[in-house]
PDB file of N, CA and C in Angstrom:
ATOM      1  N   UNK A   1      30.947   1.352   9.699  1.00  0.00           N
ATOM      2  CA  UNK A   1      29.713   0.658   9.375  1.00  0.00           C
ATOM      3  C   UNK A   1      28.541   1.549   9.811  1.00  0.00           C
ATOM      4  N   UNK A   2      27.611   1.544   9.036  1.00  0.00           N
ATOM      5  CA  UNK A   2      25.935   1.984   9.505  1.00  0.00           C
ATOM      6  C   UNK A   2      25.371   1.938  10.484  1.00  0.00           C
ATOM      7  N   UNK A   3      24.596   2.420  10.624  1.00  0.00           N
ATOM      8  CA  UNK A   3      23.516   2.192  11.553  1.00  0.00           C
ATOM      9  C   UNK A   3      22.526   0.615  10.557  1.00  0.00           C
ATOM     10  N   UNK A   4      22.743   1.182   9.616  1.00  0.00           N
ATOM     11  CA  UNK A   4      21.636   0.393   8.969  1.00  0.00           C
ATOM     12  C   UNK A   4      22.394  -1.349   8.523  1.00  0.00           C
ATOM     13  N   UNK A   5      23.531  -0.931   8.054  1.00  0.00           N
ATOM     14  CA  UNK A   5      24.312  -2.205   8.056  1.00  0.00           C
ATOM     15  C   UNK A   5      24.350  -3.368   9.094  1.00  0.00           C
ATOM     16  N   UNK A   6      24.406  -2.127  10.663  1.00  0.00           N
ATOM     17  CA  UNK A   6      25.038  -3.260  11.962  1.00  0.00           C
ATOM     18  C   UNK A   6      23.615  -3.391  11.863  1.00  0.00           C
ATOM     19  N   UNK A   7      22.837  -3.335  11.763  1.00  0.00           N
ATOM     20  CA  UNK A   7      20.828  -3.564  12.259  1.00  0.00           C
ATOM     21  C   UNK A   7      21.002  -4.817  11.318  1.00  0.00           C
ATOM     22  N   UNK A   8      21.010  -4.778   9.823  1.00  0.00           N
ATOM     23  CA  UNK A   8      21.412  -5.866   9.277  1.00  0.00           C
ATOM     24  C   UNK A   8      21.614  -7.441   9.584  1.00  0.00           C
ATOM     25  N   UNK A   9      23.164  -6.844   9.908  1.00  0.00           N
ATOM     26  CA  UNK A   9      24.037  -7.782  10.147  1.00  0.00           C
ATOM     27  C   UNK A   9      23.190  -8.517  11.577  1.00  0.00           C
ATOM     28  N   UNK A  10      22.912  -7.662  12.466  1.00  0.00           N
ATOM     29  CA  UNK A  10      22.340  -8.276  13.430  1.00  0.00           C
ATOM     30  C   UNK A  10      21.169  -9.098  13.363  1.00  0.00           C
ATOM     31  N   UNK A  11      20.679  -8.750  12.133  1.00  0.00           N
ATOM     32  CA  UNK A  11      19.126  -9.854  11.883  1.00  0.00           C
ATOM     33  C   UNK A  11      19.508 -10.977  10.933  1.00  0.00           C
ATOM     34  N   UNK A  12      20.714 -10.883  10.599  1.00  0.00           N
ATOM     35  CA  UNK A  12      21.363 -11.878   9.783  1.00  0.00           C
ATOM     36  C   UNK A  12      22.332 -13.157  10.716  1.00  0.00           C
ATOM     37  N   UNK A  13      22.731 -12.332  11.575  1.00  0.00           N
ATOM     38  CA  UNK A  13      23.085 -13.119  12.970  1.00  0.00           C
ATOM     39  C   UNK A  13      22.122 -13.894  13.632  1.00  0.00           C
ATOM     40  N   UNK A  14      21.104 -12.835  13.681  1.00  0.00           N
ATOM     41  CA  UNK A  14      19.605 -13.919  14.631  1.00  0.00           C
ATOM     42  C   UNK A  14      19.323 -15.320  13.714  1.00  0.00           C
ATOM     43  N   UNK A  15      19.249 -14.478  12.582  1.00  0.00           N
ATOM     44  CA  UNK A  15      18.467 -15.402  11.732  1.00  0.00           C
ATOM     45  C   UNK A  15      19.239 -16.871  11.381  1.00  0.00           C
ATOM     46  N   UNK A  16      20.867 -16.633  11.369  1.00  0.00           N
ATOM     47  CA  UNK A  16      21.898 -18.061  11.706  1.00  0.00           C
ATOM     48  C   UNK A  16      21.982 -18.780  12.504  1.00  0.00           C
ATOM     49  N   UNK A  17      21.161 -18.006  13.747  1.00  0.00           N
ATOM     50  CA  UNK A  17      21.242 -18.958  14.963  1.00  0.00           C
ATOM     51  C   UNK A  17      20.352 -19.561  15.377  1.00  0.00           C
ATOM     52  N   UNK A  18      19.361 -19.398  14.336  1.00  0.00           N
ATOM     53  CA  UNK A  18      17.637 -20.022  14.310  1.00  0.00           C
ATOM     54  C   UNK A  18      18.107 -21.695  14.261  1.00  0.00           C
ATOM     55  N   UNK A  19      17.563 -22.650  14.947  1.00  0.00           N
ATOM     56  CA  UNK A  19      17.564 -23.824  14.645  1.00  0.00           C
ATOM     57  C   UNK A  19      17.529 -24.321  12.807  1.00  0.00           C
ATOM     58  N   UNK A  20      17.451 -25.228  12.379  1.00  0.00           N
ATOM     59  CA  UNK A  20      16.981 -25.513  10.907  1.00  0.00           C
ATOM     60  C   UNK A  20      15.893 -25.786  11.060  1.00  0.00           C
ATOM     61  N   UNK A  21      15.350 -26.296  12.143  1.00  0.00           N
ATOM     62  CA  UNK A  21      13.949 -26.889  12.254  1.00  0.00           C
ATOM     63  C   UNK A  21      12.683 -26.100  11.945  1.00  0.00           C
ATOM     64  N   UNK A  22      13.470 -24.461  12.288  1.00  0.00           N
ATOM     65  CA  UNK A  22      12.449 -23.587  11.751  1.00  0.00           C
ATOM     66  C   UNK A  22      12.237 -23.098  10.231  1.00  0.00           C
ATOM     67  N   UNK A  23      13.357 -23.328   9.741  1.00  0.00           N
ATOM     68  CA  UNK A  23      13.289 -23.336   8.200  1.00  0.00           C
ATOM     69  C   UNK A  23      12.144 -23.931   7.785  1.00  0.00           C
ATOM     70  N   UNK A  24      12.387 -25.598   8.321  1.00  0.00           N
ATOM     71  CA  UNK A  24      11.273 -26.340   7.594  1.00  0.00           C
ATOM     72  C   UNK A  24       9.470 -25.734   7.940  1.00  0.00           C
ATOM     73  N   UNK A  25       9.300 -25.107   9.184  1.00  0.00           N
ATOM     74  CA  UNK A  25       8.300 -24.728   9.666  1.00  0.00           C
ATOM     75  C   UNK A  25       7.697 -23.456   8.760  1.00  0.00           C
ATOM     76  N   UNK A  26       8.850 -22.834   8.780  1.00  0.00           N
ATOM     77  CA  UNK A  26       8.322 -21.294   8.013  1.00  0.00           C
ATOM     78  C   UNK A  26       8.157 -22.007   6.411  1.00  0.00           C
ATOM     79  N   UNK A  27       8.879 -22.792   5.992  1.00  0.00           N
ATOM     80  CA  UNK A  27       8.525 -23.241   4.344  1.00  0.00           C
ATOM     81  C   UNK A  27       7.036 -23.849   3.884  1.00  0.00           C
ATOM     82  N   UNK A  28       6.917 -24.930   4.985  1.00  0.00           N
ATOM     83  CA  UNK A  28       5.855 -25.025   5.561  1.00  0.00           C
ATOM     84  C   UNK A  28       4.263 -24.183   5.440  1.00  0.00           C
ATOM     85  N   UNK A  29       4.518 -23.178   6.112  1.00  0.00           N
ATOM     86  CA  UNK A  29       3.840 -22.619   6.535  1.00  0.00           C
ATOM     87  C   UNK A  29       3.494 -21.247   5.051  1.00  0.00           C
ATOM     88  N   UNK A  30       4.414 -21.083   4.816  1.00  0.00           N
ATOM     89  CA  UNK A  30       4.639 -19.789   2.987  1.00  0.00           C
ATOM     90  C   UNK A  30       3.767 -21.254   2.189  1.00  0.00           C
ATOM     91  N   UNK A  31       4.041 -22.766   1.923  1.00  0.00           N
ATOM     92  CA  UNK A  31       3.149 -23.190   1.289  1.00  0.00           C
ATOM     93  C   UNK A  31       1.631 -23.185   1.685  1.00  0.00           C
ATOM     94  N   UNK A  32       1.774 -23.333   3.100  1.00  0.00           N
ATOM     95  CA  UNK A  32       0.248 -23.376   3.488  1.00  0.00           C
ATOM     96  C   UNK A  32      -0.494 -22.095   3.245  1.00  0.00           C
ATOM     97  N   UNK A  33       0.369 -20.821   3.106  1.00  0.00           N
ATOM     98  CA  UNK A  33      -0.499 -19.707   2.978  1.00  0.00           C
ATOM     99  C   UNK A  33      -0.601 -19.413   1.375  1.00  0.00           C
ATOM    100  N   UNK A  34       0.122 -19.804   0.334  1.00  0.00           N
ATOM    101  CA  UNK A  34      -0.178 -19.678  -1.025  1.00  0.00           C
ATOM    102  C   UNK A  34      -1.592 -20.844  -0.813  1.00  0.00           C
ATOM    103  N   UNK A  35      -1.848 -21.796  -0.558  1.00  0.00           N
ATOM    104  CA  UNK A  35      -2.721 -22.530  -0.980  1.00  0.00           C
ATOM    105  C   UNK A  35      -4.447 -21.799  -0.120  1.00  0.00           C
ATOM    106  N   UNK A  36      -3.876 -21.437   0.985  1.00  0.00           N
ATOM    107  CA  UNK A  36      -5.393 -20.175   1.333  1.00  0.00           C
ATOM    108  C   UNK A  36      -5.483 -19.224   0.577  1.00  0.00           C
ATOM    109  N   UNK A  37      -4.439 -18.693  -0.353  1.00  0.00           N
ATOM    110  CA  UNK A  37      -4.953 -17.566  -0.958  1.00  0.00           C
ATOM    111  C   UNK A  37      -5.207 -17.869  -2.039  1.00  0.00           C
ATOM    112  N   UNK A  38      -4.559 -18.859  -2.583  1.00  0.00           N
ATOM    113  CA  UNK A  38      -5.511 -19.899  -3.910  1.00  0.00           C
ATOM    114  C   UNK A  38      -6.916 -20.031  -3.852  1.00  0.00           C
ATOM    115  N   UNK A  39      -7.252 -20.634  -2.196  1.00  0.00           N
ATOM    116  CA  UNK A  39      -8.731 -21.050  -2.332  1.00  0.00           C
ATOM    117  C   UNK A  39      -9.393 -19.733  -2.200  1.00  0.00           C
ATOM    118  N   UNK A  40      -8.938 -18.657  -0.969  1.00  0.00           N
ATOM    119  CA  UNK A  40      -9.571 -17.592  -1.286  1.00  0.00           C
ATOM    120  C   UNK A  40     -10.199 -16.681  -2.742  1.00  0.00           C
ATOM    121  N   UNK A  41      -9.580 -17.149  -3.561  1.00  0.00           N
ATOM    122  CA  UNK A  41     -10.331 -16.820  -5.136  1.00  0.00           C
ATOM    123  C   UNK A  41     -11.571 -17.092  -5.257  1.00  0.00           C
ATOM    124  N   UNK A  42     -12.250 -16.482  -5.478  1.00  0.00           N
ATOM    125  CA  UNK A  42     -14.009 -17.003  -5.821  1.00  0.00           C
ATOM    126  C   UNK A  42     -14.032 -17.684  -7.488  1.00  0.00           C
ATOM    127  N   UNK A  43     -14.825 -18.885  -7.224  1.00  0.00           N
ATOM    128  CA  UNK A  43     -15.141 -19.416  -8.336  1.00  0.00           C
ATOM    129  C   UNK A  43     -15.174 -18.444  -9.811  1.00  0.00           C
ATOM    130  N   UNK A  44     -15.802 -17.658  -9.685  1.00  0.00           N
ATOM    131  CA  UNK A  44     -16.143 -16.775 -11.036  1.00  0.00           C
ATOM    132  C   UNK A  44     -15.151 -16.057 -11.171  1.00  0.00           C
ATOM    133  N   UNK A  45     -13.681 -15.700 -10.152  1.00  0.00           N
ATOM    134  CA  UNK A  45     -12.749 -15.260 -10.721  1.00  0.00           C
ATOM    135  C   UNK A  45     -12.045 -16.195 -11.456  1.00  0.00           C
ATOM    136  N   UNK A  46     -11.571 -17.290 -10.638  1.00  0.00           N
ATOM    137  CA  UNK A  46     -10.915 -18.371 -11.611  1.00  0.00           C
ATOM    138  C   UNK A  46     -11.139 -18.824 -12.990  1.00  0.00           C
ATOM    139  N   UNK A  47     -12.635 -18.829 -12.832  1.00  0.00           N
ATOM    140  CA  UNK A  47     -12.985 -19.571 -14.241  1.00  0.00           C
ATOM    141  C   UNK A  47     -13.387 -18.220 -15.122  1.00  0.00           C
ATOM    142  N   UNK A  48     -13.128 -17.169 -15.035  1.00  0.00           N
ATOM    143  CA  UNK A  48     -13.427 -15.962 -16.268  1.00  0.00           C
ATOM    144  C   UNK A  48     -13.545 -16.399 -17.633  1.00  0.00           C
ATOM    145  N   UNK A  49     -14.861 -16.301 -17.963  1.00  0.00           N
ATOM    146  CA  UNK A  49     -15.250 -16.202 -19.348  1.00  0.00           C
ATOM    147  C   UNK A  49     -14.910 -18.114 -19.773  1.00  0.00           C
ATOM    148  N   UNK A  50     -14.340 -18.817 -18.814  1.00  0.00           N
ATOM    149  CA  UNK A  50     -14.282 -20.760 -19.314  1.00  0.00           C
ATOM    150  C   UNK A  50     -15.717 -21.033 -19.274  1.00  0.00           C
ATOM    151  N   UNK A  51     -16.093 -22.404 -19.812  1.00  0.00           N
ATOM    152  CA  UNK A  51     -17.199 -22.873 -19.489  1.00  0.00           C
ATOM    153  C   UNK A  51     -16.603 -23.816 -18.042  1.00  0.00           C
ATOM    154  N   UNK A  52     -18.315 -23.769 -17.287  1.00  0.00           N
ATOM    155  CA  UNK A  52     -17.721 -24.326 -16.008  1.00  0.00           C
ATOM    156  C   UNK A  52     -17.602 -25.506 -15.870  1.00  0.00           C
ATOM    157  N   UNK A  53     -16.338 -25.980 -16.020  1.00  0.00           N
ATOM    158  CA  UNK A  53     -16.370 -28.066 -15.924  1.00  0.00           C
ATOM    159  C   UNK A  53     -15.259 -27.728 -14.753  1.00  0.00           C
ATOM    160  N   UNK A  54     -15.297 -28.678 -14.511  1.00  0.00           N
ATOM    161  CA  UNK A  54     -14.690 -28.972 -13.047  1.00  0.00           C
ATOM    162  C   UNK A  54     -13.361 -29.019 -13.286  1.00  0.00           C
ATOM    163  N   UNK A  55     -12.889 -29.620 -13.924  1.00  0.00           N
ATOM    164  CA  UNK A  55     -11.242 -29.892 -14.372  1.00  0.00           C
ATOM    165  C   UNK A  55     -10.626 -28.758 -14.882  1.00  0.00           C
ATOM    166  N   UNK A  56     -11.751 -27.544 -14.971  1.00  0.00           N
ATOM    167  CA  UNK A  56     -10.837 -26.021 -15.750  1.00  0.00           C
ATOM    168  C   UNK A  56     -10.386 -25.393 -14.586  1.00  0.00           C
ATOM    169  N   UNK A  57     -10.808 -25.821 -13.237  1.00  0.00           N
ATOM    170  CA  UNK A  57     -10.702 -24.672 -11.820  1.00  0.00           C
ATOM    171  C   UNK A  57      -9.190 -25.194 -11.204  1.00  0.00           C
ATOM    172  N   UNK A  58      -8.732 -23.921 -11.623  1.00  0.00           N
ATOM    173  CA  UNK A  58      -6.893 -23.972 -12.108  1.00  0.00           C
ATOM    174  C   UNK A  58      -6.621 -23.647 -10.334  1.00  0.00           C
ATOM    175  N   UNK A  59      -7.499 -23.707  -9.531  1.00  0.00           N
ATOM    176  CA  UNK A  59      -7.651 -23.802  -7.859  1.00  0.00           C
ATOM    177  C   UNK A  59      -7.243 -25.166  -7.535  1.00  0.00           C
ATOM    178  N   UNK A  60      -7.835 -26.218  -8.192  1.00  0.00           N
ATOM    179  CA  UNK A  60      -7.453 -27.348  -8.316  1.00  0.00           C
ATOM    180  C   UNK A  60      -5.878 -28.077  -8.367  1.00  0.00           C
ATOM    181  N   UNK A  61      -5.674 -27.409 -10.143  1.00  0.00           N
ATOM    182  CA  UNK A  61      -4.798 -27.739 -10.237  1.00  0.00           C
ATOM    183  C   UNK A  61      -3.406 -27.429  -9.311  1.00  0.00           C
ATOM    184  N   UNK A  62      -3.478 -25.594  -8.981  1.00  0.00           N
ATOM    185  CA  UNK A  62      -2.403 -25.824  -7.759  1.00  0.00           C
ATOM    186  C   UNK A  62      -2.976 -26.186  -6.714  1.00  0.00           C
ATOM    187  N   UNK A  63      -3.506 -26.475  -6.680  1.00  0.00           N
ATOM    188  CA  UNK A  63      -3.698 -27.186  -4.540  1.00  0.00           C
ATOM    189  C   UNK A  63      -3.199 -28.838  -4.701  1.00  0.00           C
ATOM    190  N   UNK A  64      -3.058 -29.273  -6.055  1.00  0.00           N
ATOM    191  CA  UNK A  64      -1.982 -30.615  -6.163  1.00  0.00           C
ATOM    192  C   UNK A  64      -0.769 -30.179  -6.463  1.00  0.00           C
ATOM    193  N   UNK A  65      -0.780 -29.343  -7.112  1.00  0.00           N
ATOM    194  CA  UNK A  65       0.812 -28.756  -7.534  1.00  0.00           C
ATOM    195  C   UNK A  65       1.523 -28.551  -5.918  1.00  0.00           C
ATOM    196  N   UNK A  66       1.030 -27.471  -5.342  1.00  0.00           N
ATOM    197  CA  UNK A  66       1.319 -27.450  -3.803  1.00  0.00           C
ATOM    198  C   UNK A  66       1.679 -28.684  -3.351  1.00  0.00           C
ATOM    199  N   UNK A  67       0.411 -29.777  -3.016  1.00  0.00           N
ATOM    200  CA  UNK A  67       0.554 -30.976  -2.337  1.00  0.00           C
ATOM    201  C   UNK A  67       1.612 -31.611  -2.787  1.00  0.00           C
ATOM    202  N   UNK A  68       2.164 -31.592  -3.888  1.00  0.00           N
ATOM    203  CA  UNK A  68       3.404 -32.480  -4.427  1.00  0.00           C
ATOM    204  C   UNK A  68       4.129 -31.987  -4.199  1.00  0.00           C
ATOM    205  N   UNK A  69       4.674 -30.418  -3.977  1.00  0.00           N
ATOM    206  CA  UNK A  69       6.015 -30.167  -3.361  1.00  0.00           C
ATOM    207  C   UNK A  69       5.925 -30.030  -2.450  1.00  0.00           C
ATOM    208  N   UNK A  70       5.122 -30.290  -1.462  1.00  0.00           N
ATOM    209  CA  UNK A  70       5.164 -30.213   0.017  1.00  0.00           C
ATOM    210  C   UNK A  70       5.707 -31.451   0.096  1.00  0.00           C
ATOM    211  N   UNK A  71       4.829 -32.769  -0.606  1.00  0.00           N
ATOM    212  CA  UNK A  71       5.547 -33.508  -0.466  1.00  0.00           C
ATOM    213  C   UNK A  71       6.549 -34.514  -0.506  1.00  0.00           C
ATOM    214  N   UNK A  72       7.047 -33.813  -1.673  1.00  0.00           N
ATOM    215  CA  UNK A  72       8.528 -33.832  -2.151  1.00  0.00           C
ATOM    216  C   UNK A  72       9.476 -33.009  -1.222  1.00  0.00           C
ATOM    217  N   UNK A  73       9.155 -31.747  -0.624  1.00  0.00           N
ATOM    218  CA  UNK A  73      10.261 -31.206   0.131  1.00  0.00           C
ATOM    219  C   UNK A  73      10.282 -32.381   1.984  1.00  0.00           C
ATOM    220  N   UNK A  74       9.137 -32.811   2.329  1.00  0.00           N
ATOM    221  CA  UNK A  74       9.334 -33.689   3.282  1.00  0.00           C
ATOM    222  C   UNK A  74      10.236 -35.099   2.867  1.00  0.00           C
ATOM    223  N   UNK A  75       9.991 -35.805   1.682  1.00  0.00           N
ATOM    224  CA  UNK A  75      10.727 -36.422   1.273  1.00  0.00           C
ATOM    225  C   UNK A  75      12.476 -36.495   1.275  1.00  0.00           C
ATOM    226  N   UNK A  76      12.638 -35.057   0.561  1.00  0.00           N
ATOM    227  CA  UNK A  76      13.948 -34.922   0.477  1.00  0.00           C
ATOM    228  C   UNK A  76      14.582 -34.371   1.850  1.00  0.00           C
ATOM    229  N   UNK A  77      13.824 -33.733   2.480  1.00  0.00           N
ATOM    230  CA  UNK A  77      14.644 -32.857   3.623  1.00  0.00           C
ATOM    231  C   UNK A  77      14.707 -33.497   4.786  1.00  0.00           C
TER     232      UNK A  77
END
C-alpha cells in the first residue's frame, strides 16, 4: 500500500468514526453557505438585462428552494 492510500484510508477511518450528528451539522451548514453566496450576488447581476419586478430575483426563488430542503431534510432525518 501507499503512502497516499494509507493517508486515505486513514481519513476515511476518521471520518467513520465521526458521530452522525455531525453529518447533519456539516449538511447544515454546505446549505447555509450556498444560500450566503446566493445573497452575496448583487442585484444587477441577478436580474441582467430582466425588467426589475420583484418576483424575477431568482435570489428569491432559491433562498425558498433552500428553505424547503432544509426543511424537508429535518423532517426526514
Amino acid at each position: 500500500m501507499t503512502d497516499q492510500e494509507e493517508f486515505l484510508e486513514g481519513i476515511i477511518n476518521w471520518v467513520q468514526s465521526l458521530p452522525l450528528a455531525w453529518a447533519y451539522v456539516g449538511t447544515f451548514l454546505l446549505f447555509l453557505t450556498l444560500l450566503a453566496v446566493c445573497w452575496s450576488l448583487s442585484r444587477a447581476q441577478v436580474l441582467a438585462d430582466a425588467p426589475p419586478e420583484r418576483w424575477r430575483d431568482l435570489r428569491l426563488w432559491a433562498s425558498a428552494l433552500i428553505v424547503l430542503q432544509l426543511g424537508l431534510y429535518f423532517v426526514f432525518s
